[in-house]
N, C-alpha and C. Protein backbone atom coordinates (compact mmCIF):
# COMPACT_ATOMS: atom_id res chain seq x y z
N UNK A 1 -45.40 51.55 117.64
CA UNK A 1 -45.33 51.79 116.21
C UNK A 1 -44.05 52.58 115.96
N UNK A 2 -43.19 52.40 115.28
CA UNK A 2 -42.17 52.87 114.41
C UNK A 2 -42.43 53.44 113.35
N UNK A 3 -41.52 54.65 113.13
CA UNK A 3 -41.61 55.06 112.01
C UNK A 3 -41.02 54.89 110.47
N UNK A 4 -40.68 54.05 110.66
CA UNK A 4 -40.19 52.99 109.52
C UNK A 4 -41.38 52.48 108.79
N UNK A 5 -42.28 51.73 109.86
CA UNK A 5 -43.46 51.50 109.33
C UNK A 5 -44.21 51.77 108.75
N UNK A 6 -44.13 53.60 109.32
CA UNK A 6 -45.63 54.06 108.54
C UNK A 6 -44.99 54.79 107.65
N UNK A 7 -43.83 54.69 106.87
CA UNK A 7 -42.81 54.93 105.86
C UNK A 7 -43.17 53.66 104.89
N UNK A 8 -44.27 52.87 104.84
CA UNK A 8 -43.93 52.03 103.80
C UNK A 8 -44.94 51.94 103.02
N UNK A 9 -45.65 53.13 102.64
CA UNK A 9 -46.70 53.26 101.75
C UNK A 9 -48.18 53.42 102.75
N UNK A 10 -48.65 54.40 102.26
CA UNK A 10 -49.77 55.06 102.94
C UNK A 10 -51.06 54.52 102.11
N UNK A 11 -51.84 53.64 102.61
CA UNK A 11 -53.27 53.19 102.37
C UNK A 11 -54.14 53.02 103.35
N UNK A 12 -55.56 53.83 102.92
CA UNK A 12 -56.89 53.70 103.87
C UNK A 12 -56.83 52.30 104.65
N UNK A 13 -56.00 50.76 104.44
CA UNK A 13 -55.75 49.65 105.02
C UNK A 13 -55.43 49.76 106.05
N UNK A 14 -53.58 50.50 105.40
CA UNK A 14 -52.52 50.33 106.61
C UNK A 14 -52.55 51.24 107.78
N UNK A 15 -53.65 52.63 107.32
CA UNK A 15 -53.93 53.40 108.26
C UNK A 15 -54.98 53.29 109.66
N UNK A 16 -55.87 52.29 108.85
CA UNK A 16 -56.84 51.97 109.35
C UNK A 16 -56.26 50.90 110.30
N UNK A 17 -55.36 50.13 110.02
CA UNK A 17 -55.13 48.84 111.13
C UNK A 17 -53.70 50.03 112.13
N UNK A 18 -52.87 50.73 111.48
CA UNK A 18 -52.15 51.31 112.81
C UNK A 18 -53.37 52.12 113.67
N UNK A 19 -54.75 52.56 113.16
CA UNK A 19 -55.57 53.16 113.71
C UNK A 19 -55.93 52.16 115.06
N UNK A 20 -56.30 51.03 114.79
CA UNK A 20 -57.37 49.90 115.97
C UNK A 20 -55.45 49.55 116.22
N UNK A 21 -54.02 49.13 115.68
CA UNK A 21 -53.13 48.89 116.71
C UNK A 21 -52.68 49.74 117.88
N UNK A 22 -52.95 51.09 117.37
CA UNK A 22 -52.34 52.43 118.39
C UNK A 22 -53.67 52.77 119.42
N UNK A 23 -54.37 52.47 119.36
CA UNK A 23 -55.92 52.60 119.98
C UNK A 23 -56.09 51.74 121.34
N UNK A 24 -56.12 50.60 120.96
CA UNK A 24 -56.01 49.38 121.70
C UNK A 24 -55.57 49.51 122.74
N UNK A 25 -53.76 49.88 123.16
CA UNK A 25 -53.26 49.83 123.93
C UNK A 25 -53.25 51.35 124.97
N UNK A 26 -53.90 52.33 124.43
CA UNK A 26 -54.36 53.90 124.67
C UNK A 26 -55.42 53.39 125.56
N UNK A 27 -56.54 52.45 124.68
CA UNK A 27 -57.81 51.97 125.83
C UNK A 27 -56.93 51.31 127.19
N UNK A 28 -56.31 50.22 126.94
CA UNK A 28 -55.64 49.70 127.85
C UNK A 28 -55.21 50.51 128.97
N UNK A 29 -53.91 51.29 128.74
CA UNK A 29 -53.48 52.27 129.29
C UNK A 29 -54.96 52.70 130.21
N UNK A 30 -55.92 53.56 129.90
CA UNK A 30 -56.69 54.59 130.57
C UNK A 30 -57.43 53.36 131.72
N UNK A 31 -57.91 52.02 131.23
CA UNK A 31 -58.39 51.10 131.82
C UNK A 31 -57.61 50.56 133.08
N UNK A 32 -56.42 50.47 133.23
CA UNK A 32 -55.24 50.30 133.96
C UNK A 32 -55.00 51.68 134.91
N UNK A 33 -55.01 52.58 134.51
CA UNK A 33 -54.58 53.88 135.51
C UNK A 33 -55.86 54.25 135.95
N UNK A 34 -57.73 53.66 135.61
CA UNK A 34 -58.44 53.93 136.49
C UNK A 34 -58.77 52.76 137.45
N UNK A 35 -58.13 51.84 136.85
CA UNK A 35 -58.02 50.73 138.37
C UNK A 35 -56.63 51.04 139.49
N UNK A 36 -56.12 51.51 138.96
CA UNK A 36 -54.39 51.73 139.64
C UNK A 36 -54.80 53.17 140.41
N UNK A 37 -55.80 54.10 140.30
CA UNK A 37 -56.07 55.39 141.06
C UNK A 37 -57.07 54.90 141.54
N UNK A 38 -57.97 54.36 142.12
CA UNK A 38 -59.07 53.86 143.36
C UNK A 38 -60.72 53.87 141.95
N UNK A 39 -60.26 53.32 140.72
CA UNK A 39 -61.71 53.44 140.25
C UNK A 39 -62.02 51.82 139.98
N UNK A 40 -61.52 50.69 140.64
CA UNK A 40 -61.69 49.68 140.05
C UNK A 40 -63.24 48.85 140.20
N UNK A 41 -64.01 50.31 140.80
CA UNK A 41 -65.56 49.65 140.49
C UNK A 41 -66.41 50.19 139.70
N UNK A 42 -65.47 51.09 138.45
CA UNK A 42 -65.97 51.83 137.17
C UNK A 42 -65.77 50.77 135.85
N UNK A 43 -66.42 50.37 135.65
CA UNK A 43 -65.75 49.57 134.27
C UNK A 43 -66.05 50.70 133.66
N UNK A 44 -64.76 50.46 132.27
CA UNK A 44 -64.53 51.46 130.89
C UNK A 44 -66.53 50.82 130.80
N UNK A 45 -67.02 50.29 130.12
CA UNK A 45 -68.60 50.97 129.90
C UNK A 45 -68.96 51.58 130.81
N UNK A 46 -69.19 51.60 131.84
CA UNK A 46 -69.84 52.96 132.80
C UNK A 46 -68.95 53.99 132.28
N UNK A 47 -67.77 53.78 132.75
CA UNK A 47 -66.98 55.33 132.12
C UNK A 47 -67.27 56.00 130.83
N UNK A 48 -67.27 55.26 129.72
CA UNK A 48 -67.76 55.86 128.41
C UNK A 48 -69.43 55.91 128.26
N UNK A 49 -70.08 55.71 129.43
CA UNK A 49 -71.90 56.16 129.55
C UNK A 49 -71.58 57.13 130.35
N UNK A 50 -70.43 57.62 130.73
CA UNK A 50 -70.65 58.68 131.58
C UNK A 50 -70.35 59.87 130.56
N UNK A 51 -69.06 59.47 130.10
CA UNK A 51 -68.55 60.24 128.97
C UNK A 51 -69.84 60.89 127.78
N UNK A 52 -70.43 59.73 127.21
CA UNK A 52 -71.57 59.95 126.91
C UNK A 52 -72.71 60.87 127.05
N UNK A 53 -72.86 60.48 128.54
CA UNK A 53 -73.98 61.62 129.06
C UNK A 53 -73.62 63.00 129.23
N UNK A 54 -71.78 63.07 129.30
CA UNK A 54 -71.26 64.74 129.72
C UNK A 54 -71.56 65.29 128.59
N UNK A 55 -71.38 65.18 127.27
CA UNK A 55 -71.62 65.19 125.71
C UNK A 55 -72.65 65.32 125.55
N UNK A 56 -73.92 64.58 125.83
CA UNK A 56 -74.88 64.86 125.42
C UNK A 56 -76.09 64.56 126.67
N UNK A 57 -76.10 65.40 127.52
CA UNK A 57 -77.36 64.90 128.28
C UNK A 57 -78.74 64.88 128.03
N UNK A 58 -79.72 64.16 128.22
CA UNK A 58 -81.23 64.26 128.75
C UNK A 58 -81.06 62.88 127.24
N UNK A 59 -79.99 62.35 127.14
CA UNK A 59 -79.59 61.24 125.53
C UNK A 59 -81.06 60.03 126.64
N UNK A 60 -81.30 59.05 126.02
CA UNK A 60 -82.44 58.19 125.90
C UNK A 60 -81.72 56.66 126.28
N UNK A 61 -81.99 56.12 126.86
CA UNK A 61 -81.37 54.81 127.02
C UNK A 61 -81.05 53.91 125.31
N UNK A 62 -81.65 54.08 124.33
CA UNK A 62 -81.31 53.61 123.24
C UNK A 62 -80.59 54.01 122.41
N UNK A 63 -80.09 55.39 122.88
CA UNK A 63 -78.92 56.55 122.48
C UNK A 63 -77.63 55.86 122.80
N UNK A 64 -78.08 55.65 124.04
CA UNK A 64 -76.77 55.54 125.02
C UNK A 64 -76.27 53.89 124.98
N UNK A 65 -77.46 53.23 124.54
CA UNK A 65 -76.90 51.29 123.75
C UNK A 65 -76.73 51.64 122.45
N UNK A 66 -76.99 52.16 121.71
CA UNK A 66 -76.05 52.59 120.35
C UNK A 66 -74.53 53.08 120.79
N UNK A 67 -74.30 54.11 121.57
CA UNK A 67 -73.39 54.51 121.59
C UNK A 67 -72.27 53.55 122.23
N UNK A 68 -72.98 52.98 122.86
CA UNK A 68 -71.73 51.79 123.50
C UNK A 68 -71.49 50.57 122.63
N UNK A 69 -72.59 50.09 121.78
CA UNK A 69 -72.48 48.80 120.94
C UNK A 69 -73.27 47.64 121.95
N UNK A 70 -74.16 47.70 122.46
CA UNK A 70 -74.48 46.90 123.16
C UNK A 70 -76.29 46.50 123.73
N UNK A 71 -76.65 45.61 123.56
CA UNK A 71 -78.19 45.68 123.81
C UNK A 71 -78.68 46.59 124.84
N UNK A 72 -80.04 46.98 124.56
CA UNK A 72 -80.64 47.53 125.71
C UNK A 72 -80.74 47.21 126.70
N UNK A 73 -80.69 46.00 127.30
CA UNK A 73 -80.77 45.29 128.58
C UNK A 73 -79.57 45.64 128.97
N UNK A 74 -78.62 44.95 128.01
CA UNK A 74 -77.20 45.41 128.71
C UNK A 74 -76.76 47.08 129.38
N UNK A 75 -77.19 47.82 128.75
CA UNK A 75 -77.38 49.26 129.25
C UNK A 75 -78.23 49.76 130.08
N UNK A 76 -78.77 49.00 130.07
CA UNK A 76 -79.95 49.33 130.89
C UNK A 76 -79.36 48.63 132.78
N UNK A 77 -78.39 47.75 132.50
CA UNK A 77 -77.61 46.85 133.78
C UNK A 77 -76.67 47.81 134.21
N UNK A 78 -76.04 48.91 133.02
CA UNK A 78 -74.84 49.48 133.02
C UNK A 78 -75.62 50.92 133.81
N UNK A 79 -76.76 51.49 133.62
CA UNK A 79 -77.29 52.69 133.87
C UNK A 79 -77.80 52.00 135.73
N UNK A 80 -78.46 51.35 135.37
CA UNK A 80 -78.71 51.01 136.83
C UNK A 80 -77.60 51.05 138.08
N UNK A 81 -76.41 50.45 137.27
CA UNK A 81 -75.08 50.60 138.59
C UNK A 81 -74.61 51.98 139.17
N UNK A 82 -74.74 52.90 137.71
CA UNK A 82 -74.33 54.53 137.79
C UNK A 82 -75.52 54.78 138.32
N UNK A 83 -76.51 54.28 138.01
CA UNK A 83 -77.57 54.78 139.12
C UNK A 83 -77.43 54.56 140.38
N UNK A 84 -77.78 53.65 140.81
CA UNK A 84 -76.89 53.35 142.07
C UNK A 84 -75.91 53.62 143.26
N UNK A 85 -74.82 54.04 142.27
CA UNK A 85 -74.07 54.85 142.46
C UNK A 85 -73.99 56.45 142.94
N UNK A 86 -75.33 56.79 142.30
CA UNK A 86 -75.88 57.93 141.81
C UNK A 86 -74.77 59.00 141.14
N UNK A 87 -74.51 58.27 139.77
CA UNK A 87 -73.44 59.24 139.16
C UNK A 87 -74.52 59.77 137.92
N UNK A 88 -75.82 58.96 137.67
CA UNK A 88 -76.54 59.51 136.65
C UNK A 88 -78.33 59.39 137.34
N UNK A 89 -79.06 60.07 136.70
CA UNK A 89 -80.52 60.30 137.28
C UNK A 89 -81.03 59.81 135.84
N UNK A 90 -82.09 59.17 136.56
CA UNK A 90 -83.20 58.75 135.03
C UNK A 90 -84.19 59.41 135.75
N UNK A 91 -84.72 59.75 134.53
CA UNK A 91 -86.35 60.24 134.83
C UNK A 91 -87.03 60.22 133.50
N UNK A 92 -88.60 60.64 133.64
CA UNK A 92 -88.87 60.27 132.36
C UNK A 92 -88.64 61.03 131.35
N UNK A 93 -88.90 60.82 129.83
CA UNK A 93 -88.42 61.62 128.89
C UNK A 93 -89.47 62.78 128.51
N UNK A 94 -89.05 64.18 128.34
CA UNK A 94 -90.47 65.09 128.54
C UNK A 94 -91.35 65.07 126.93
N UNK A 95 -90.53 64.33 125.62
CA UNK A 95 -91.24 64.05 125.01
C UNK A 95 -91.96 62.41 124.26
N UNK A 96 -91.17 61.69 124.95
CA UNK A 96 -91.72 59.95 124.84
C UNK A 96 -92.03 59.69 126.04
N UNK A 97 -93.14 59.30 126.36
CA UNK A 97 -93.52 58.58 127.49
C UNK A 97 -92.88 57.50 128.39
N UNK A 98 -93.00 56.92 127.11
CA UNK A 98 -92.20 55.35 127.35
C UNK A 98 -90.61 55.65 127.32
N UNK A 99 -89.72 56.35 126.92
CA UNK A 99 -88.81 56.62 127.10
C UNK A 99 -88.22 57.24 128.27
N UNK A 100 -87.20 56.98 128.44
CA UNK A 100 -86.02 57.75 130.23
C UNK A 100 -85.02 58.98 128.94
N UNK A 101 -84.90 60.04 129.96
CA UNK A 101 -83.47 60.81 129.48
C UNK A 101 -82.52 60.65 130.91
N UNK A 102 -81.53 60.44 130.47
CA UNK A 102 -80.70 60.35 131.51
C UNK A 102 -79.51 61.15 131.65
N UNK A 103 -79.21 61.84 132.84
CA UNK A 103 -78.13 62.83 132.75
C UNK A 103 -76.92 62.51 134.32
N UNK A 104 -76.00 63.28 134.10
CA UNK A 104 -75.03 63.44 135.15
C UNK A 104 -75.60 64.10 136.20
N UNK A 105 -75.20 63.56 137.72
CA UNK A 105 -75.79 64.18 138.62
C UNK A 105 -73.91 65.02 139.05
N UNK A 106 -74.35 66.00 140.24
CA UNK A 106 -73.10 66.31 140.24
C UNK A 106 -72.07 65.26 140.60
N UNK A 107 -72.50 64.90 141.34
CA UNK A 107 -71.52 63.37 141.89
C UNK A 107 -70.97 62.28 140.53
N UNK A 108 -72.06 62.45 139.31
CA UNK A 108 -71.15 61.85 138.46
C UNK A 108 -70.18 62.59 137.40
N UNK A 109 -70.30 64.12 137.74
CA UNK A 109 -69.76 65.29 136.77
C UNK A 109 -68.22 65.47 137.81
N UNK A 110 -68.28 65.39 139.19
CA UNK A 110 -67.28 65.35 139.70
C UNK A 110 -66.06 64.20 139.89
N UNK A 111 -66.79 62.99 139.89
CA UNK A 111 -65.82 61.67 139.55
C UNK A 111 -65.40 61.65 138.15
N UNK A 112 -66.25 62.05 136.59
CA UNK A 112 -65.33 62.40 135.82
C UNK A 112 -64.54 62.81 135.46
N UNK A 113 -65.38 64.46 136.10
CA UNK A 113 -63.61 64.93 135.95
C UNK A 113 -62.32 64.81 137.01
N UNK A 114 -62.29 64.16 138.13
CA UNK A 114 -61.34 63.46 138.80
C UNK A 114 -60.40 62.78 138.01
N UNK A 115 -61.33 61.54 137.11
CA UNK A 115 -60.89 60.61 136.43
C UNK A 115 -60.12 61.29 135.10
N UNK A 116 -61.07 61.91 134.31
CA UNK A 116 -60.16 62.47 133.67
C UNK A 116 -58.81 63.64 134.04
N UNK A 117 -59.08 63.79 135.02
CA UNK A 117 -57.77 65.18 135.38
C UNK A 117 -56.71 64.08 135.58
N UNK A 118 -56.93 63.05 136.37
CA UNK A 118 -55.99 62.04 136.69
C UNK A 118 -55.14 61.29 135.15
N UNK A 119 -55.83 61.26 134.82
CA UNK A 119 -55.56 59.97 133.42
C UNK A 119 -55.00 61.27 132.80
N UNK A 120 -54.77 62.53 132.17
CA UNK A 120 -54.92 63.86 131.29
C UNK A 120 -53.19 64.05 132.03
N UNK A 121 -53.26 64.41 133.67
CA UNK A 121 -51.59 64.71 133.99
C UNK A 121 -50.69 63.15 134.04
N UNK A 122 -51.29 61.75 133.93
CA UNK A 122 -50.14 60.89 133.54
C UNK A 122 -50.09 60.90 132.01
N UNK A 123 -50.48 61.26 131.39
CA UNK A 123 -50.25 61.25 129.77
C UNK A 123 -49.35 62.17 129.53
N UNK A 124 -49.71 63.19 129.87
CA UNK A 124 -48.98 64.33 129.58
C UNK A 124 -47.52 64.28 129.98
N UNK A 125 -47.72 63.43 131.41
CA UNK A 125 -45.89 63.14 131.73
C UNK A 125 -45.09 62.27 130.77
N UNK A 126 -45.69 61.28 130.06
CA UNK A 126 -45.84 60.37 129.02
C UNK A 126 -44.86 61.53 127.46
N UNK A 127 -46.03 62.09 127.55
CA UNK A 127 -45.59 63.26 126.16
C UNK A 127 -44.23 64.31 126.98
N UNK A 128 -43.67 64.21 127.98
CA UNK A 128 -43.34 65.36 128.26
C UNK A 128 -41.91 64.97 127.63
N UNK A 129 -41.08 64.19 127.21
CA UNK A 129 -40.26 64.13 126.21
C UNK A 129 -40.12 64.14 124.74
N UNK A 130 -41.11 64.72 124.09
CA UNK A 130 -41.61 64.78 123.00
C UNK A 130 -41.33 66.12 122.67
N UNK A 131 -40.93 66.19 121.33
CA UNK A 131 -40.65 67.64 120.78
C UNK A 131 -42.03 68.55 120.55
N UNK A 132 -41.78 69.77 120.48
CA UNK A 132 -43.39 70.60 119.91
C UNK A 132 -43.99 69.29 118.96
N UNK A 133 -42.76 69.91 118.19
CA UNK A 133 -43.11 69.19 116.69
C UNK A 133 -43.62 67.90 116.95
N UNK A 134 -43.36 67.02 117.54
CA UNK A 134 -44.22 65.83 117.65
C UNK A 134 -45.75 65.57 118.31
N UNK A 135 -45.74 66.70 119.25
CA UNK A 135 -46.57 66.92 119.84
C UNK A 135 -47.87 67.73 118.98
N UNK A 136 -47.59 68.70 118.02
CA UNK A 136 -48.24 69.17 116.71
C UNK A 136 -48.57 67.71 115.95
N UNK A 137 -47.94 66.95 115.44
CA UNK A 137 -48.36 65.90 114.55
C UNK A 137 -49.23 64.88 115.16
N UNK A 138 -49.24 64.95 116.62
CA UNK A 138 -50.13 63.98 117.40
C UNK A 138 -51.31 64.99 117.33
N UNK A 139 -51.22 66.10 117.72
CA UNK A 139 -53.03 66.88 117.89
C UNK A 139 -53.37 67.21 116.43
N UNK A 140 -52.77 67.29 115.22
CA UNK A 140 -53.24 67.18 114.19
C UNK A 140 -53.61 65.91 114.11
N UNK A 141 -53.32 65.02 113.89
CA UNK A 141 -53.92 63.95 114.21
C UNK A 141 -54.86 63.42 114.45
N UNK A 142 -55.15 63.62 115.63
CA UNK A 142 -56.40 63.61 116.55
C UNK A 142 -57.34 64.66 115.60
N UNK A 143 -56.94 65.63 115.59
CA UNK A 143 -58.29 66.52 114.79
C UNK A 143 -58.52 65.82 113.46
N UNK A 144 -57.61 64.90 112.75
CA UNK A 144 -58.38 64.36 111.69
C UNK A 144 -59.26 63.14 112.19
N UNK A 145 -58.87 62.48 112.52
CA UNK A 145 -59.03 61.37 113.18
C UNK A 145 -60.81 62.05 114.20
N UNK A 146 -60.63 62.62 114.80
CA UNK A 146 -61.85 63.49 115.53
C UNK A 146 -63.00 63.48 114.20
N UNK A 147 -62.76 64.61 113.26
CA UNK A 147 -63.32 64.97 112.08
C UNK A 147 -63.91 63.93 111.50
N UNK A 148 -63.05 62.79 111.07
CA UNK A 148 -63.54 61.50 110.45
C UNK A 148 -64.76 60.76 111.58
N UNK A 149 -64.44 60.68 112.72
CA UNK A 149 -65.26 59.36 113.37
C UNK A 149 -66.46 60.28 114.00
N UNK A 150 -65.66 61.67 114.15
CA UNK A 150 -67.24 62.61 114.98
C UNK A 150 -68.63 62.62 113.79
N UNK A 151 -68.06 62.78 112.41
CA UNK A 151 -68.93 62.80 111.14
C UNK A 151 -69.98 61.54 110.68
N UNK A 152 -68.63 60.56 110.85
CA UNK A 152 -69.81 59.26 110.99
C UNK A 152 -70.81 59.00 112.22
N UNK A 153 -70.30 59.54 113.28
CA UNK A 153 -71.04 59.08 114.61
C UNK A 153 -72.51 60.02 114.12
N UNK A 154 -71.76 61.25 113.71
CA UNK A 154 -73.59 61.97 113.77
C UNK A 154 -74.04 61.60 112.37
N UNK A 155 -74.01 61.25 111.30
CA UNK A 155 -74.79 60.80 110.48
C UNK A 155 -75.65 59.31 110.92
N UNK A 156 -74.76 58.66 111.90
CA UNK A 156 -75.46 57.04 112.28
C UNK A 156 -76.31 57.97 113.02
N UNK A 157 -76.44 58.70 113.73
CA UNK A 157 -77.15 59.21 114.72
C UNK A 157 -78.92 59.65 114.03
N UNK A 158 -78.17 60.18 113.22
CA UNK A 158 -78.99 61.00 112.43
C UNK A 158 -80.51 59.84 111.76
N UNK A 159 -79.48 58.68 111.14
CA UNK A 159 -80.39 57.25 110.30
C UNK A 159 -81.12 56.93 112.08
N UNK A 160 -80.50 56.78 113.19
CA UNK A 160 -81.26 56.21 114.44
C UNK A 160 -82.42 57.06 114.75
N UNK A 161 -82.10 58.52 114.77
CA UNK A 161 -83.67 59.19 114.93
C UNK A 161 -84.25 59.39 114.32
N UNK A 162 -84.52 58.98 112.40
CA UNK A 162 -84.89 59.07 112.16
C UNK A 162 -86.10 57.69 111.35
């Protein structure tokens, strides 16, 4: 993205599509440097159910297929591998019967943050030609951008438990 571009009139549209164009290739990027550092038997969904569970543990298997976009079965394929793995523990839920809470075991609290320490110092080498000042307009940024999608996530949250 150029800044020419986002010089040509500011609308909830044009913000919203440099939002999913500048995004895209950020997913890419992190998807690429955890196959390129020894994670190429993490797919980005396990990684963001892991992410998930660091955020919010003892979350419910129907928490955790909301949060990804994806059926219960399908999460339920995705929890089984981290199970497996043993990067997450199911057990049952102490207030639904029929329900699992599922959390990070240390083994999956320590490959995260591997993964993220790894992916966190190539970015940063990335930014390390970047002025303050640019570097301020990117974490402002992010805190709006944070603010906006953290607000909707917990109000959807909010219509799901209730």
């Amino acid at each position: 993205m150029n800044l020419e571009r986002i010089s040509k009139g500011v609308t909830p549209d044009r913000c919203a599509a440099e939002v999913v164009e500048t995004i895209l290739p950020i997913v890419g990027f992190i998807r690429m440097e955890m196959r390129d550092r020894g994670e190429p038997s993490l797919s980005i969904s396990q990684f963001r159910s892991l992410m998930f569970l660091y955020r919010h543990p003892g979350s419910s298997l129907s928490k955790l297929a909301d949060h990804l976009g994806v059926t219960r079965p399908t999460a339920t394929a995705i929890c089984d591998r981290l199970v497996l793995n043993r990067f997450i523990d199911r057990a049952e839920h102490p207030q639904e019967r029929r329900s699992v809470a599922l959390k990070l075991t240390q083994k999956g609290i320590d490959r995260l943050d591997r993964i993220r320490s790894i992916t966190r110092t190539k970015i940063a080498g990335m930014l390390g030609d970047l002025s303050e000042a640019q570097m301020q307009k990117i974490l402002e940024g992010l805190a709006v951008l944070g603010e906006v999608f953290d607000s909707d996530y917990q109000n959807r949250q909010q219509s799901v438990d209730s």
